[in-house]
N, C-alpha and C. Protein backbone atom coordinates (compact mmCIF):
# COMPACT_ATOMS: atom_id res chain seq x y z
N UNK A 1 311.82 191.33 137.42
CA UNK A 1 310.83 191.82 138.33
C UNK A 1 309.70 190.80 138.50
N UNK A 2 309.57 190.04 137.39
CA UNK A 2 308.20 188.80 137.64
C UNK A 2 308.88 188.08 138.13
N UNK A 3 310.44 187.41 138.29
CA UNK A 3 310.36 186.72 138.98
C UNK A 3 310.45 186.31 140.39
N UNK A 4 311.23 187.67 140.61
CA UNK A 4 311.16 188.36 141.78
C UNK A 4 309.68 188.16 142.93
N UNK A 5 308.69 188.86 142.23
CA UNK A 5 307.45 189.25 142.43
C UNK A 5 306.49 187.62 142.81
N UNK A 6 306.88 186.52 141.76
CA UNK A 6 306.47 185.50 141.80
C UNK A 6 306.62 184.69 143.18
N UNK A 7 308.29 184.87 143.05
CA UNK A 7 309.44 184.89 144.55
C UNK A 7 308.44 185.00 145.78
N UNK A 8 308.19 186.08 145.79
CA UNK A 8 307.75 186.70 147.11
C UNK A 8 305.96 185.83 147.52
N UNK A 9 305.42 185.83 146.45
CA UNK A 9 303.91 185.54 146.42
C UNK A 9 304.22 183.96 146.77
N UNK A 10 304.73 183.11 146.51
CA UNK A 10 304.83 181.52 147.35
C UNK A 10 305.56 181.64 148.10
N UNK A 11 306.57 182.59 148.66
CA UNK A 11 307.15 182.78 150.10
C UNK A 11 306.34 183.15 151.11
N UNK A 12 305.22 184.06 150.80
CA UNK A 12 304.44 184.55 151.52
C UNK A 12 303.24 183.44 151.73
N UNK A 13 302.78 182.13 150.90
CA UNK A 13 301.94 181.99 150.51
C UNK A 13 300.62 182.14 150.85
N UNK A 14 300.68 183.75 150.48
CA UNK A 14 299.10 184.45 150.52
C UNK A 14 298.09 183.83 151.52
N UNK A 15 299.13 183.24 153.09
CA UNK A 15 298.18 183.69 153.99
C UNK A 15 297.41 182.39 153.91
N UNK A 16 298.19 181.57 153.18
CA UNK A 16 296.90 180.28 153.10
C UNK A 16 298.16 179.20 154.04
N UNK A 17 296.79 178.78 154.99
CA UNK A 17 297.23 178.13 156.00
C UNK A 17 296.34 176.49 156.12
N UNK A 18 297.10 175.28 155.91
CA UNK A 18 296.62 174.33 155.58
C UNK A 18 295.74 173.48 156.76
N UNK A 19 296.03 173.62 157.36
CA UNK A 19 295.55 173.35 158.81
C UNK A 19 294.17 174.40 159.01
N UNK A 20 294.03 175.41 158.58
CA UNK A 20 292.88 176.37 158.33
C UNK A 20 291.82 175.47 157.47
N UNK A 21 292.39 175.25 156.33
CA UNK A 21 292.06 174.65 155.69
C UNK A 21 291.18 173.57 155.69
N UNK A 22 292.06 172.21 156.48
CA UNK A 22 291.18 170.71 156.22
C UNK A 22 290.29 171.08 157.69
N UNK A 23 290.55 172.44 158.39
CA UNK A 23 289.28 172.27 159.34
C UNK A 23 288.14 172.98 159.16
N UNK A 24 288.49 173.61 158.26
CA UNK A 24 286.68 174.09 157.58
C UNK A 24 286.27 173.23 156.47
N UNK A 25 286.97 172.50 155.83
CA UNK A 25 286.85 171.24 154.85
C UNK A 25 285.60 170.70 155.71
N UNK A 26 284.27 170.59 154.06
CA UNK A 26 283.10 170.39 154.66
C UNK A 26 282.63 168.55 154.72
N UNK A 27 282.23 168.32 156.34
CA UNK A 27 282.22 166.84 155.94
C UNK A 27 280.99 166.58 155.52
N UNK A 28 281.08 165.54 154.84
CA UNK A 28 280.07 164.58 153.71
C UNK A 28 280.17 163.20 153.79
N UNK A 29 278.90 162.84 154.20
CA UNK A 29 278.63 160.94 154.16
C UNK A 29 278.12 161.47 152.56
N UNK A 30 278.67 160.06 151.75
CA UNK A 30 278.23 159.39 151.04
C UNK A 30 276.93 158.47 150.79
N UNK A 31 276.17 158.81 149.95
CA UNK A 31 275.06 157.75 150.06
C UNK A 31 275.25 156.95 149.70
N UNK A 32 276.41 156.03 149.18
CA UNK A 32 276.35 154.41 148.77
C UNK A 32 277.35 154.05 149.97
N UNK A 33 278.11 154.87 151.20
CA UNK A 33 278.61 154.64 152.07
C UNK A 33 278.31 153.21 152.70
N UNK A 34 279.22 151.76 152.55
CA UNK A 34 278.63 151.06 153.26
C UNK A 34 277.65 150.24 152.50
N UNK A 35 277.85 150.40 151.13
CA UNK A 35 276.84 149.43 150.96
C UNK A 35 277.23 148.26 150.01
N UNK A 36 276.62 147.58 149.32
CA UNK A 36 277.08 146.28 148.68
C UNK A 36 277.10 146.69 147.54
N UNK A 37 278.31 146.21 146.59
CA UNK A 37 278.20 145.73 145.29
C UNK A 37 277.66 144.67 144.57
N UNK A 38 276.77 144.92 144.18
CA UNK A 38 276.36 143.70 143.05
C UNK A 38 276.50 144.01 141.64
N UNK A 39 277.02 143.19 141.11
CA UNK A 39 277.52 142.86 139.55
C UNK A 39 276.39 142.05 138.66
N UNK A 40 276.40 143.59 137.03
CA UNK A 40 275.68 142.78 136.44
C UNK A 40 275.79 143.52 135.20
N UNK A 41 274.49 142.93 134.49
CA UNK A 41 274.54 142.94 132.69
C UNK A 41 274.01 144.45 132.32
N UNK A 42 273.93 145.49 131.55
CA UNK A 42 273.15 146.37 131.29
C UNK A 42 272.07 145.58 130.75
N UNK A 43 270.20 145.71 130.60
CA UNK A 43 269.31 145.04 130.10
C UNK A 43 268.92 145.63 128.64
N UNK A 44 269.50 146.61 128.06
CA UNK A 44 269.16 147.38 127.03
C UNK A 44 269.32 146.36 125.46
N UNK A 45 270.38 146.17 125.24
CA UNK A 45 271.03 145.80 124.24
C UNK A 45 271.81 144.55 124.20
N UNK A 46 272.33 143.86 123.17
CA UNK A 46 273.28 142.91 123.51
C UNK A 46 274.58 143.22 123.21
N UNK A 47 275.02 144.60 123.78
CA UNK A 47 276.79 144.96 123.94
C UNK A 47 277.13 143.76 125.24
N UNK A 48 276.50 144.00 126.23
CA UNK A 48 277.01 143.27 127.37
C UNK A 48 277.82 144.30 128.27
N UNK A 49 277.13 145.53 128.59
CA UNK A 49 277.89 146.32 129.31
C UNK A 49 277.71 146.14 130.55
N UNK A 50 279.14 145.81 131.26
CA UNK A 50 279.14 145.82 132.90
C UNK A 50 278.29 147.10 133.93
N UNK A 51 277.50 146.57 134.72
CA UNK A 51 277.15 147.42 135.69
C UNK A 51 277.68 147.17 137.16
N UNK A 52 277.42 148.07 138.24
CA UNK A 52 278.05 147.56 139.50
C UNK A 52 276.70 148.78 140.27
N UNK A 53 275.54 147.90 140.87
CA UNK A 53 274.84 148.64 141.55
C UNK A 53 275.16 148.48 142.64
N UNK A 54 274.87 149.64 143.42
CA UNK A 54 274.95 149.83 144.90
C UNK A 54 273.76 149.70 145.90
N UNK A 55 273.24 148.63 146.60
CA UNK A 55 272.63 147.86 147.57
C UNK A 55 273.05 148.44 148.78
N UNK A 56 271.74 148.42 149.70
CA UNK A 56 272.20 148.09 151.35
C UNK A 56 270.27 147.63 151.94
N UNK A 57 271.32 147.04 152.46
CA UNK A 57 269.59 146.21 153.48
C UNK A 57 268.62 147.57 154.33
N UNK A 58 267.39 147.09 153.82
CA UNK A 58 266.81 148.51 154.52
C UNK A 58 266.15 147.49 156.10
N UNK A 59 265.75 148.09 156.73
CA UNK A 59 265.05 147.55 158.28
C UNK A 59 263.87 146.57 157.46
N UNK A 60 263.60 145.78 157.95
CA UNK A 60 262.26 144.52 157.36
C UNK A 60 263.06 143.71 156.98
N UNK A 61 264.25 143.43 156.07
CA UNK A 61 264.41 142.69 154.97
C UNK A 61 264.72 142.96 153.52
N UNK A 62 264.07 143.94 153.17
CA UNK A 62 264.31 144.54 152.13
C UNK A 62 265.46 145.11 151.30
N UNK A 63 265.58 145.00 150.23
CA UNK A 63 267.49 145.72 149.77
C UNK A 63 266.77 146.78 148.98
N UNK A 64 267.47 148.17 149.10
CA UNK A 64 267.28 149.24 148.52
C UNK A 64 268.35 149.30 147.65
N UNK A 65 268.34 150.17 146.26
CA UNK A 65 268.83 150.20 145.60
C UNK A 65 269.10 151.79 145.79
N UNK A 66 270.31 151.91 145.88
CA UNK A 66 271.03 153.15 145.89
C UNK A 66 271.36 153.96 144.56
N UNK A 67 272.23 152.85 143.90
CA UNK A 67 273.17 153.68 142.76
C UNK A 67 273.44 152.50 141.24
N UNK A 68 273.43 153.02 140.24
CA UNK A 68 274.05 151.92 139.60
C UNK A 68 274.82 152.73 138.55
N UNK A 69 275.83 152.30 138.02
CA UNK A 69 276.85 153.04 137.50
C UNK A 69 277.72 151.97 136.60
N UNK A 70 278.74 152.20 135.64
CA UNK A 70 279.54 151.21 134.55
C UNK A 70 280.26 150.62 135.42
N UNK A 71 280.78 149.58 135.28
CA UNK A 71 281.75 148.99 135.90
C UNK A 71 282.99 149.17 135.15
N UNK A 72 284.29 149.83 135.94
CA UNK A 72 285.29 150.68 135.27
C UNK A 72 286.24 149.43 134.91
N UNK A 73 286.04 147.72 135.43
CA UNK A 73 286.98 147.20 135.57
C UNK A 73 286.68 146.21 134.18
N UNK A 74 285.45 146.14 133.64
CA UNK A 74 284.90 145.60 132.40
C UNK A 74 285.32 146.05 131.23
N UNK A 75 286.25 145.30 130.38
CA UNK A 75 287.17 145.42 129.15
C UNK A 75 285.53 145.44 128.11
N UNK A 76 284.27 145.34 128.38
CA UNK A 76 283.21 145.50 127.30
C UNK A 76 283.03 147.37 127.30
N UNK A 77 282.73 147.84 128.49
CA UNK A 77 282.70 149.30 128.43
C UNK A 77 283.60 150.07 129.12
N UNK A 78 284.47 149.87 129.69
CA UNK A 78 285.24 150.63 130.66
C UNK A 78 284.71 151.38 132.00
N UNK A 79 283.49 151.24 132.36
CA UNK A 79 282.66 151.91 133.32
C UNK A 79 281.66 153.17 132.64
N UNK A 80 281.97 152.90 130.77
CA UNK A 80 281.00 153.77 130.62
C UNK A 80 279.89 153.26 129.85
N UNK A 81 278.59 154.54 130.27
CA UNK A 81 277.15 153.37 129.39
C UNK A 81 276.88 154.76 128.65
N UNK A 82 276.06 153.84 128.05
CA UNK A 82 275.53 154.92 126.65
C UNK A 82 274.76 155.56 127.21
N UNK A 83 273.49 156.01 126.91
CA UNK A 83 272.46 156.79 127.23
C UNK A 83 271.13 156.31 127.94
N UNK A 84 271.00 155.11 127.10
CA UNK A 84 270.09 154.03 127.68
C UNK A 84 270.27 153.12 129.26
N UNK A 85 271.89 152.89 129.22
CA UNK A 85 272.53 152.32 130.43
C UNK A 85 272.28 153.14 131.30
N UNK A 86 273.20 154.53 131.15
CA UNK A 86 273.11 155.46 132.44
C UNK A 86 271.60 155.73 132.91
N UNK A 87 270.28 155.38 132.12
CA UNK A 87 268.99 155.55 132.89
C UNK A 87 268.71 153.91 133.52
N UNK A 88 269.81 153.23 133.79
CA UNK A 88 269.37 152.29 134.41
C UNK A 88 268.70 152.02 135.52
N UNK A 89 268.82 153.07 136.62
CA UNK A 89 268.50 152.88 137.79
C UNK A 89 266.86 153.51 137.61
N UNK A 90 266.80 154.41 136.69
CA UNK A 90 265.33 154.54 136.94
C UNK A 90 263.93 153.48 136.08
N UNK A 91 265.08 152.22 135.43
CA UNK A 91 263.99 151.29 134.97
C UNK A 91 263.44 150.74 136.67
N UNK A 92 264.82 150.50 137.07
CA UNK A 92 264.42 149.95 138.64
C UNK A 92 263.34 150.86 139.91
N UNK A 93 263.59 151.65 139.62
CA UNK A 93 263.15 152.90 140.94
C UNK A 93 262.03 153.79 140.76
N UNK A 94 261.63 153.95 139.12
CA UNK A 94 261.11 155.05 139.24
C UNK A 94 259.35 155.11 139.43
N UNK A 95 258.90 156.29 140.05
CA UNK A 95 257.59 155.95 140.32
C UNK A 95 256.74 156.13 139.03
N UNK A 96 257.36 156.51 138.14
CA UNK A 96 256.06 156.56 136.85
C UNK A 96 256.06 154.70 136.52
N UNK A 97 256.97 153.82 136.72
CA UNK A 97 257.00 152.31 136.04
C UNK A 97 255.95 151.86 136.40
N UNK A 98 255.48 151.26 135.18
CA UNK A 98 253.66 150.77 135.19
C UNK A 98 254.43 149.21 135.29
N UNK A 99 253.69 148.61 136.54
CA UNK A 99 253.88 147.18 137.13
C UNK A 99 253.08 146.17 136.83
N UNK A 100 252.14 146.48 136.20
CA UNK A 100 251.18 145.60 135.46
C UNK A 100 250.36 145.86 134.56
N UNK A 101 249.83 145.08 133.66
CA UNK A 101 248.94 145.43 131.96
C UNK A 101 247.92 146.49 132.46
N UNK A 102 247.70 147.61 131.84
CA UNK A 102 246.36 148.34 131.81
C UNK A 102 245.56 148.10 130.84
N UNK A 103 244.55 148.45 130.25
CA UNK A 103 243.64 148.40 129.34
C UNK A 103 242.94 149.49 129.39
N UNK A 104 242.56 150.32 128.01
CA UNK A 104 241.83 151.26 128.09
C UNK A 104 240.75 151.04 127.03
N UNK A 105 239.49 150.73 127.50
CA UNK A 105 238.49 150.19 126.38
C UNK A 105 238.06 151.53 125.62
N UNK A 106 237.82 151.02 124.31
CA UNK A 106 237.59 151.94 123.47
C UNK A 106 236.40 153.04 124.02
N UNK A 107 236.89 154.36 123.55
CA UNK A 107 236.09 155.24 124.12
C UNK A 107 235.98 155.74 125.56
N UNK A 108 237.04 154.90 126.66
CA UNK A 108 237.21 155.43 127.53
C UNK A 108 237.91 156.36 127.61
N UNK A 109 238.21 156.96 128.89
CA UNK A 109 238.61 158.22 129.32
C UNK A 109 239.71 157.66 130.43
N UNK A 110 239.92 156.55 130.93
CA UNK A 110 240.65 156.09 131.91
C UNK A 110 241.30 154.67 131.73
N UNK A 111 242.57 153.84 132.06
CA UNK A 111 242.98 153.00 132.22
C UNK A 111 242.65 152.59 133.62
N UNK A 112 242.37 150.53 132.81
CA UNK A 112 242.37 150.29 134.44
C UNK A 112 243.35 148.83 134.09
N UNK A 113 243.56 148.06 135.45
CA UNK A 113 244.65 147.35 135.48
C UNK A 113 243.52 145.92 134.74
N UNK A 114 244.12 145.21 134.59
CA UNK A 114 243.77 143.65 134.62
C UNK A 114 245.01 142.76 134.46
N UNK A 115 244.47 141.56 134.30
CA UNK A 115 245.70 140.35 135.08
C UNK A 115 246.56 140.04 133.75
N UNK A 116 247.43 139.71 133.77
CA UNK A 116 248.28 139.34 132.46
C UNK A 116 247.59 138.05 131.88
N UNK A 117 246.79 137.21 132.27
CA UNK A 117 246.13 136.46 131.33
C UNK A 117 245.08 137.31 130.62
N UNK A 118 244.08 137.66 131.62
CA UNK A 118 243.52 138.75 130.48
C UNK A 118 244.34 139.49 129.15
N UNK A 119 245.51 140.39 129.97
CA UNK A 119 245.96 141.04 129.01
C UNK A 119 246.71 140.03 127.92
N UNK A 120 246.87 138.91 128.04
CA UNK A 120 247.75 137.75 126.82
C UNK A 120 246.73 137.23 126.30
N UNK A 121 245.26 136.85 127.15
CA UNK A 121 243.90 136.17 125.89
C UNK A 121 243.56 137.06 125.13
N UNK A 122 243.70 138.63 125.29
CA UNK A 122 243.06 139.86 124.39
C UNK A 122 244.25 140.39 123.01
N UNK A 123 245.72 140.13 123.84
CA UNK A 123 246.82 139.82 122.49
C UNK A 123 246.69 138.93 121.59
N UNK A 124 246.44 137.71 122.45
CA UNK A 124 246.29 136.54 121.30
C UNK A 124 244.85 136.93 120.06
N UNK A 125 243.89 137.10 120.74
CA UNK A 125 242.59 137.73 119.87
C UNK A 125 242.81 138.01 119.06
N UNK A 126 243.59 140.25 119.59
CA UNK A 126 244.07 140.50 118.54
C UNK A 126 245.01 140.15 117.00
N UNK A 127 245.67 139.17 117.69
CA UNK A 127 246.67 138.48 116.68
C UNK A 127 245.81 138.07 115.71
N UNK A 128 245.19 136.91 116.19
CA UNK A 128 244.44 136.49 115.35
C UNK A 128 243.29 136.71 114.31
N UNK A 129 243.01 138.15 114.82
CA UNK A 129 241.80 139.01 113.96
C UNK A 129 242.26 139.15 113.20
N UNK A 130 243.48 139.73 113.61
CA UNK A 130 244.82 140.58 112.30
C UNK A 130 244.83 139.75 111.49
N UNK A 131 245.29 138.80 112.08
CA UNK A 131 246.10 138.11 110.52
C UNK A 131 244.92 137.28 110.20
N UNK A 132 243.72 136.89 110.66
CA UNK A 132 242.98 136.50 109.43
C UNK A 132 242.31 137.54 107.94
N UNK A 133 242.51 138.81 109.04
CA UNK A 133 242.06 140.27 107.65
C UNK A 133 242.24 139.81 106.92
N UNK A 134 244.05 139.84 107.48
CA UNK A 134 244.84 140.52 106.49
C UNK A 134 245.79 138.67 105.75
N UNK A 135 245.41 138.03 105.51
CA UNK A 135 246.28 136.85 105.72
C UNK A 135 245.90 136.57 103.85
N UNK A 136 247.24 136.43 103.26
CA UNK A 136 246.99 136.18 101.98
C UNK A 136 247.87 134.95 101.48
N UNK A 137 246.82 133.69 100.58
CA UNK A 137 247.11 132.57 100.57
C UNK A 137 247.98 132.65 98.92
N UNK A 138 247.43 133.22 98.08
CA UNK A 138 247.85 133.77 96.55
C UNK A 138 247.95 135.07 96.42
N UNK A 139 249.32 135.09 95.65
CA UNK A 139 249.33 136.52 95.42
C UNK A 139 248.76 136.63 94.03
N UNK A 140 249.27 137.94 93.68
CA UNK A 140 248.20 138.40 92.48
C UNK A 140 248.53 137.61 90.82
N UNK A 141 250.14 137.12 91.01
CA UNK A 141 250.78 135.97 90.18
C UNK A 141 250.41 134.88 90.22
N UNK A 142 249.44 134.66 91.21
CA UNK A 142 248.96 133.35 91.42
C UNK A 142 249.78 132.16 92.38
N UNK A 143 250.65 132.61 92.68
CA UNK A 143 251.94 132.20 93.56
C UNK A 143 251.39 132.10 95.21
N UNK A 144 251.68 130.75 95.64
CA UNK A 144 251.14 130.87 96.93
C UNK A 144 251.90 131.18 97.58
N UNK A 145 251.45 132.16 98.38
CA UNK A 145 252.75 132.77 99.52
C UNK A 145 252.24 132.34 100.74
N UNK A 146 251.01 132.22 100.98
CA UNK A 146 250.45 131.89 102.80
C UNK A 146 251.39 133.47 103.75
N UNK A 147 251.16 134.29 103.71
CA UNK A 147 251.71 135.38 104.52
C UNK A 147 250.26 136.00 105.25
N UNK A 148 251.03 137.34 106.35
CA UNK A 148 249.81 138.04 106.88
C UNK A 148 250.84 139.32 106.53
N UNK A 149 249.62 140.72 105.93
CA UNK A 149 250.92 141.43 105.77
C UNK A 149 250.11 143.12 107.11
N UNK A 150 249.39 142.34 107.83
CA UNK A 150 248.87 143.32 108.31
C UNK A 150 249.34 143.36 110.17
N UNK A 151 250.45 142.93 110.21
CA UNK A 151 251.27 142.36 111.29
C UNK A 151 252.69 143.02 110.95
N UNK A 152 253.32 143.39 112.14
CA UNK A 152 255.23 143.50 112.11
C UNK A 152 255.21 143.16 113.25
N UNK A 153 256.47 142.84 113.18
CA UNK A 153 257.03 142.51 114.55
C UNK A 153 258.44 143.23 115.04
N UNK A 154 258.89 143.50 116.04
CA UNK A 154 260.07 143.98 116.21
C UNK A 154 260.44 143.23 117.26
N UNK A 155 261.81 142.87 116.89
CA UNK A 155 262.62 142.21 118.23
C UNK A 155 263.42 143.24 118.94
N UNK A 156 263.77 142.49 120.32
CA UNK A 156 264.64 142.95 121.04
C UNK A 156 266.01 143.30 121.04
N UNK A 157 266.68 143.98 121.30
CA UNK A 157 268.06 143.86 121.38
C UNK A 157 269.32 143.05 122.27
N UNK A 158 267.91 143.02 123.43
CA UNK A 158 268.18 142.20 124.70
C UNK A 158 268.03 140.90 123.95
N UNK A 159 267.71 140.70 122.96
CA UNK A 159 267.75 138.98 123.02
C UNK A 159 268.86 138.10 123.18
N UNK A 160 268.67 137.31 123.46
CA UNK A 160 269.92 135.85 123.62
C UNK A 160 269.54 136.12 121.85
N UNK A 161 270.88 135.03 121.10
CA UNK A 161 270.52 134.18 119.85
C UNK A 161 269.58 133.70 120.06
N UNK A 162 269.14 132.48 120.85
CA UNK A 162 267.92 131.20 121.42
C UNK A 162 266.72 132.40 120.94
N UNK A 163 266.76 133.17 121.92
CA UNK A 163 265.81 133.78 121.87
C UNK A 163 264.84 134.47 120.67
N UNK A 164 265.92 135.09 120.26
CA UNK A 164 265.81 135.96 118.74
C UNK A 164 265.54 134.89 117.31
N UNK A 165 266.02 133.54 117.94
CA UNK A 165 265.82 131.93 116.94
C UNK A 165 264.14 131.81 117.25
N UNK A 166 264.17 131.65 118.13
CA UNK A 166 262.37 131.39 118.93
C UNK A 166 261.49 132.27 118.22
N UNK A 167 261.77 133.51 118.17
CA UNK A 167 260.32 134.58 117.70
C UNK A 167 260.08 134.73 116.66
N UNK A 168 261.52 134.45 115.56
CA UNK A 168 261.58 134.69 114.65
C UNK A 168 260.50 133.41 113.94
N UNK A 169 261.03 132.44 114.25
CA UNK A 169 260.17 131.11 114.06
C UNK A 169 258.82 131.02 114.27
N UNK A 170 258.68 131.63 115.30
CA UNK A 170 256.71 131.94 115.79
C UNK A 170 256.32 132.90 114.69
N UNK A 171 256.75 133.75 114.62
CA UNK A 171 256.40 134.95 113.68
C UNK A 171 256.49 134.41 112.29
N UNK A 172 257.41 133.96 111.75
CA UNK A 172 257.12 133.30 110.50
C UNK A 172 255.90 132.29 110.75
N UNK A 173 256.21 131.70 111.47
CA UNK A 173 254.93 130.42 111.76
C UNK A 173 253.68 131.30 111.41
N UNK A 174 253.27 132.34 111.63
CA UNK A 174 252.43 133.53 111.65
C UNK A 174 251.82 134.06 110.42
N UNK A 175 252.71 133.69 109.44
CA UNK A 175 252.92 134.03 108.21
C UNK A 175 253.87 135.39 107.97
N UNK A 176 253.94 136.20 109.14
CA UNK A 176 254.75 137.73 109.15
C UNK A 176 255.61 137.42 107.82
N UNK A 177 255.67 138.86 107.48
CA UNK A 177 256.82 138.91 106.68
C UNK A 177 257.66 140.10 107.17
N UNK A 178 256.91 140.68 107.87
CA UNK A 178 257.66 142.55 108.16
C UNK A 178 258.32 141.86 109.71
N UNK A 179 259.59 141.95 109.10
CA UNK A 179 260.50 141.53 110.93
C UNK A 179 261.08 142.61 110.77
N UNK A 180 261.69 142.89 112.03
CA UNK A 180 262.32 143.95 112.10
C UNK A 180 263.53 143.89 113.30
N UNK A 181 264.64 144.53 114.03
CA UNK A 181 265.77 144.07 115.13
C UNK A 181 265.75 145.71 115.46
N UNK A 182 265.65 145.57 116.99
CA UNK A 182 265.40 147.11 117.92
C UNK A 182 266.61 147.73 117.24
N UNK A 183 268.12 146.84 117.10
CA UNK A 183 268.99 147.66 117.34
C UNK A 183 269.33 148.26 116.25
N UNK A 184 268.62 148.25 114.59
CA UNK A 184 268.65 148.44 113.38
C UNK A 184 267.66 150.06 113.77
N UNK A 185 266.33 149.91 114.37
CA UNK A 185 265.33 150.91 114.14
C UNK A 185 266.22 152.37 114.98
């Protein structure tokens, strides 16, 4: 009797008519419809995960950024990103991204912008306040260490080697002793 019954229900098939069908099928443009691929690095980490954003020229000159997503054809991720990757597009796009140094002087109530030399002569300052505090030539053994211990540093994950060779070297130069690697914390 079920199979009978089964029989009848795809003989009949319940009235569903395919041609009914793909003409109420709802149409949809695509928003990366038409637009360019560009190929590139995720900026997070040093996995090296493929991206493939989606571009198209806006009126002026300008390229808008549509979409960015794994690249499925990259033997590093297969088209998939971690957590950090998949917010890639809003390092690029989003309206909270602060585009230049603020400063908020002590006791204010508000940030305001200033120029990246300002904001790099007032780092360097600080550096240097720090580690003269805190900068110790003998320790308590009598052992000269020349360190600053009132300083850390943390590196990037994004670094090249070169790179991660470079800071490490400044920072010792520094006396630092507290190093630290993003992708450890």
């Amino acid at each position: 009797m079920g199979v009978a019954g089964a029989g009848a229900i795809a003989a009949s098939g319940l009235g569903f008519d395919v041609a009914v069908a793909e003409s109420t099928k709802v149409k949809q443009q695509l928003r990366i419809e038409g637009a360019a691929e560009a190929h590139s690095i995720c900026p997070y980490c040093a996995v090296g995960c493929a991206l493939i954003a989606y571009v198209r020229p806006r009126p002026g000159g300008a390229i808008e950024l549509l979409q960015i997503e794994g690249d499925p054809d990259s033997p590093v991720n297969e088209g998939r990103l971690c957590p950090k990757g998949a917010t890639a597009m809003q390092l690029a796009v989003s309206p909270r991204r602060v585009e230049s140094p603020l400063y908020r002087a002590p006791g204010a109530t508000s940030w305001q912008k200033i120029s990246w030399d300002d904001m790099l002569d007032r780092i360097a300052k600080n550096i240097k306040a720090s580690r003269d505090a805190t900068f110790v030539a003998v320790d308590a053994n009598g052992n000269t260490v020349n360190r600053t211990e009132g300083i850390a540093f943390a590196g990037g994950a994004a670094f090249s080697s070169e790179e991660g060779y470079v800071a490490t070297k400044v920072m010792r130069g520094l006396g630092l002793v507290h190093l630290e690697q993003q992708a450890r914390v």
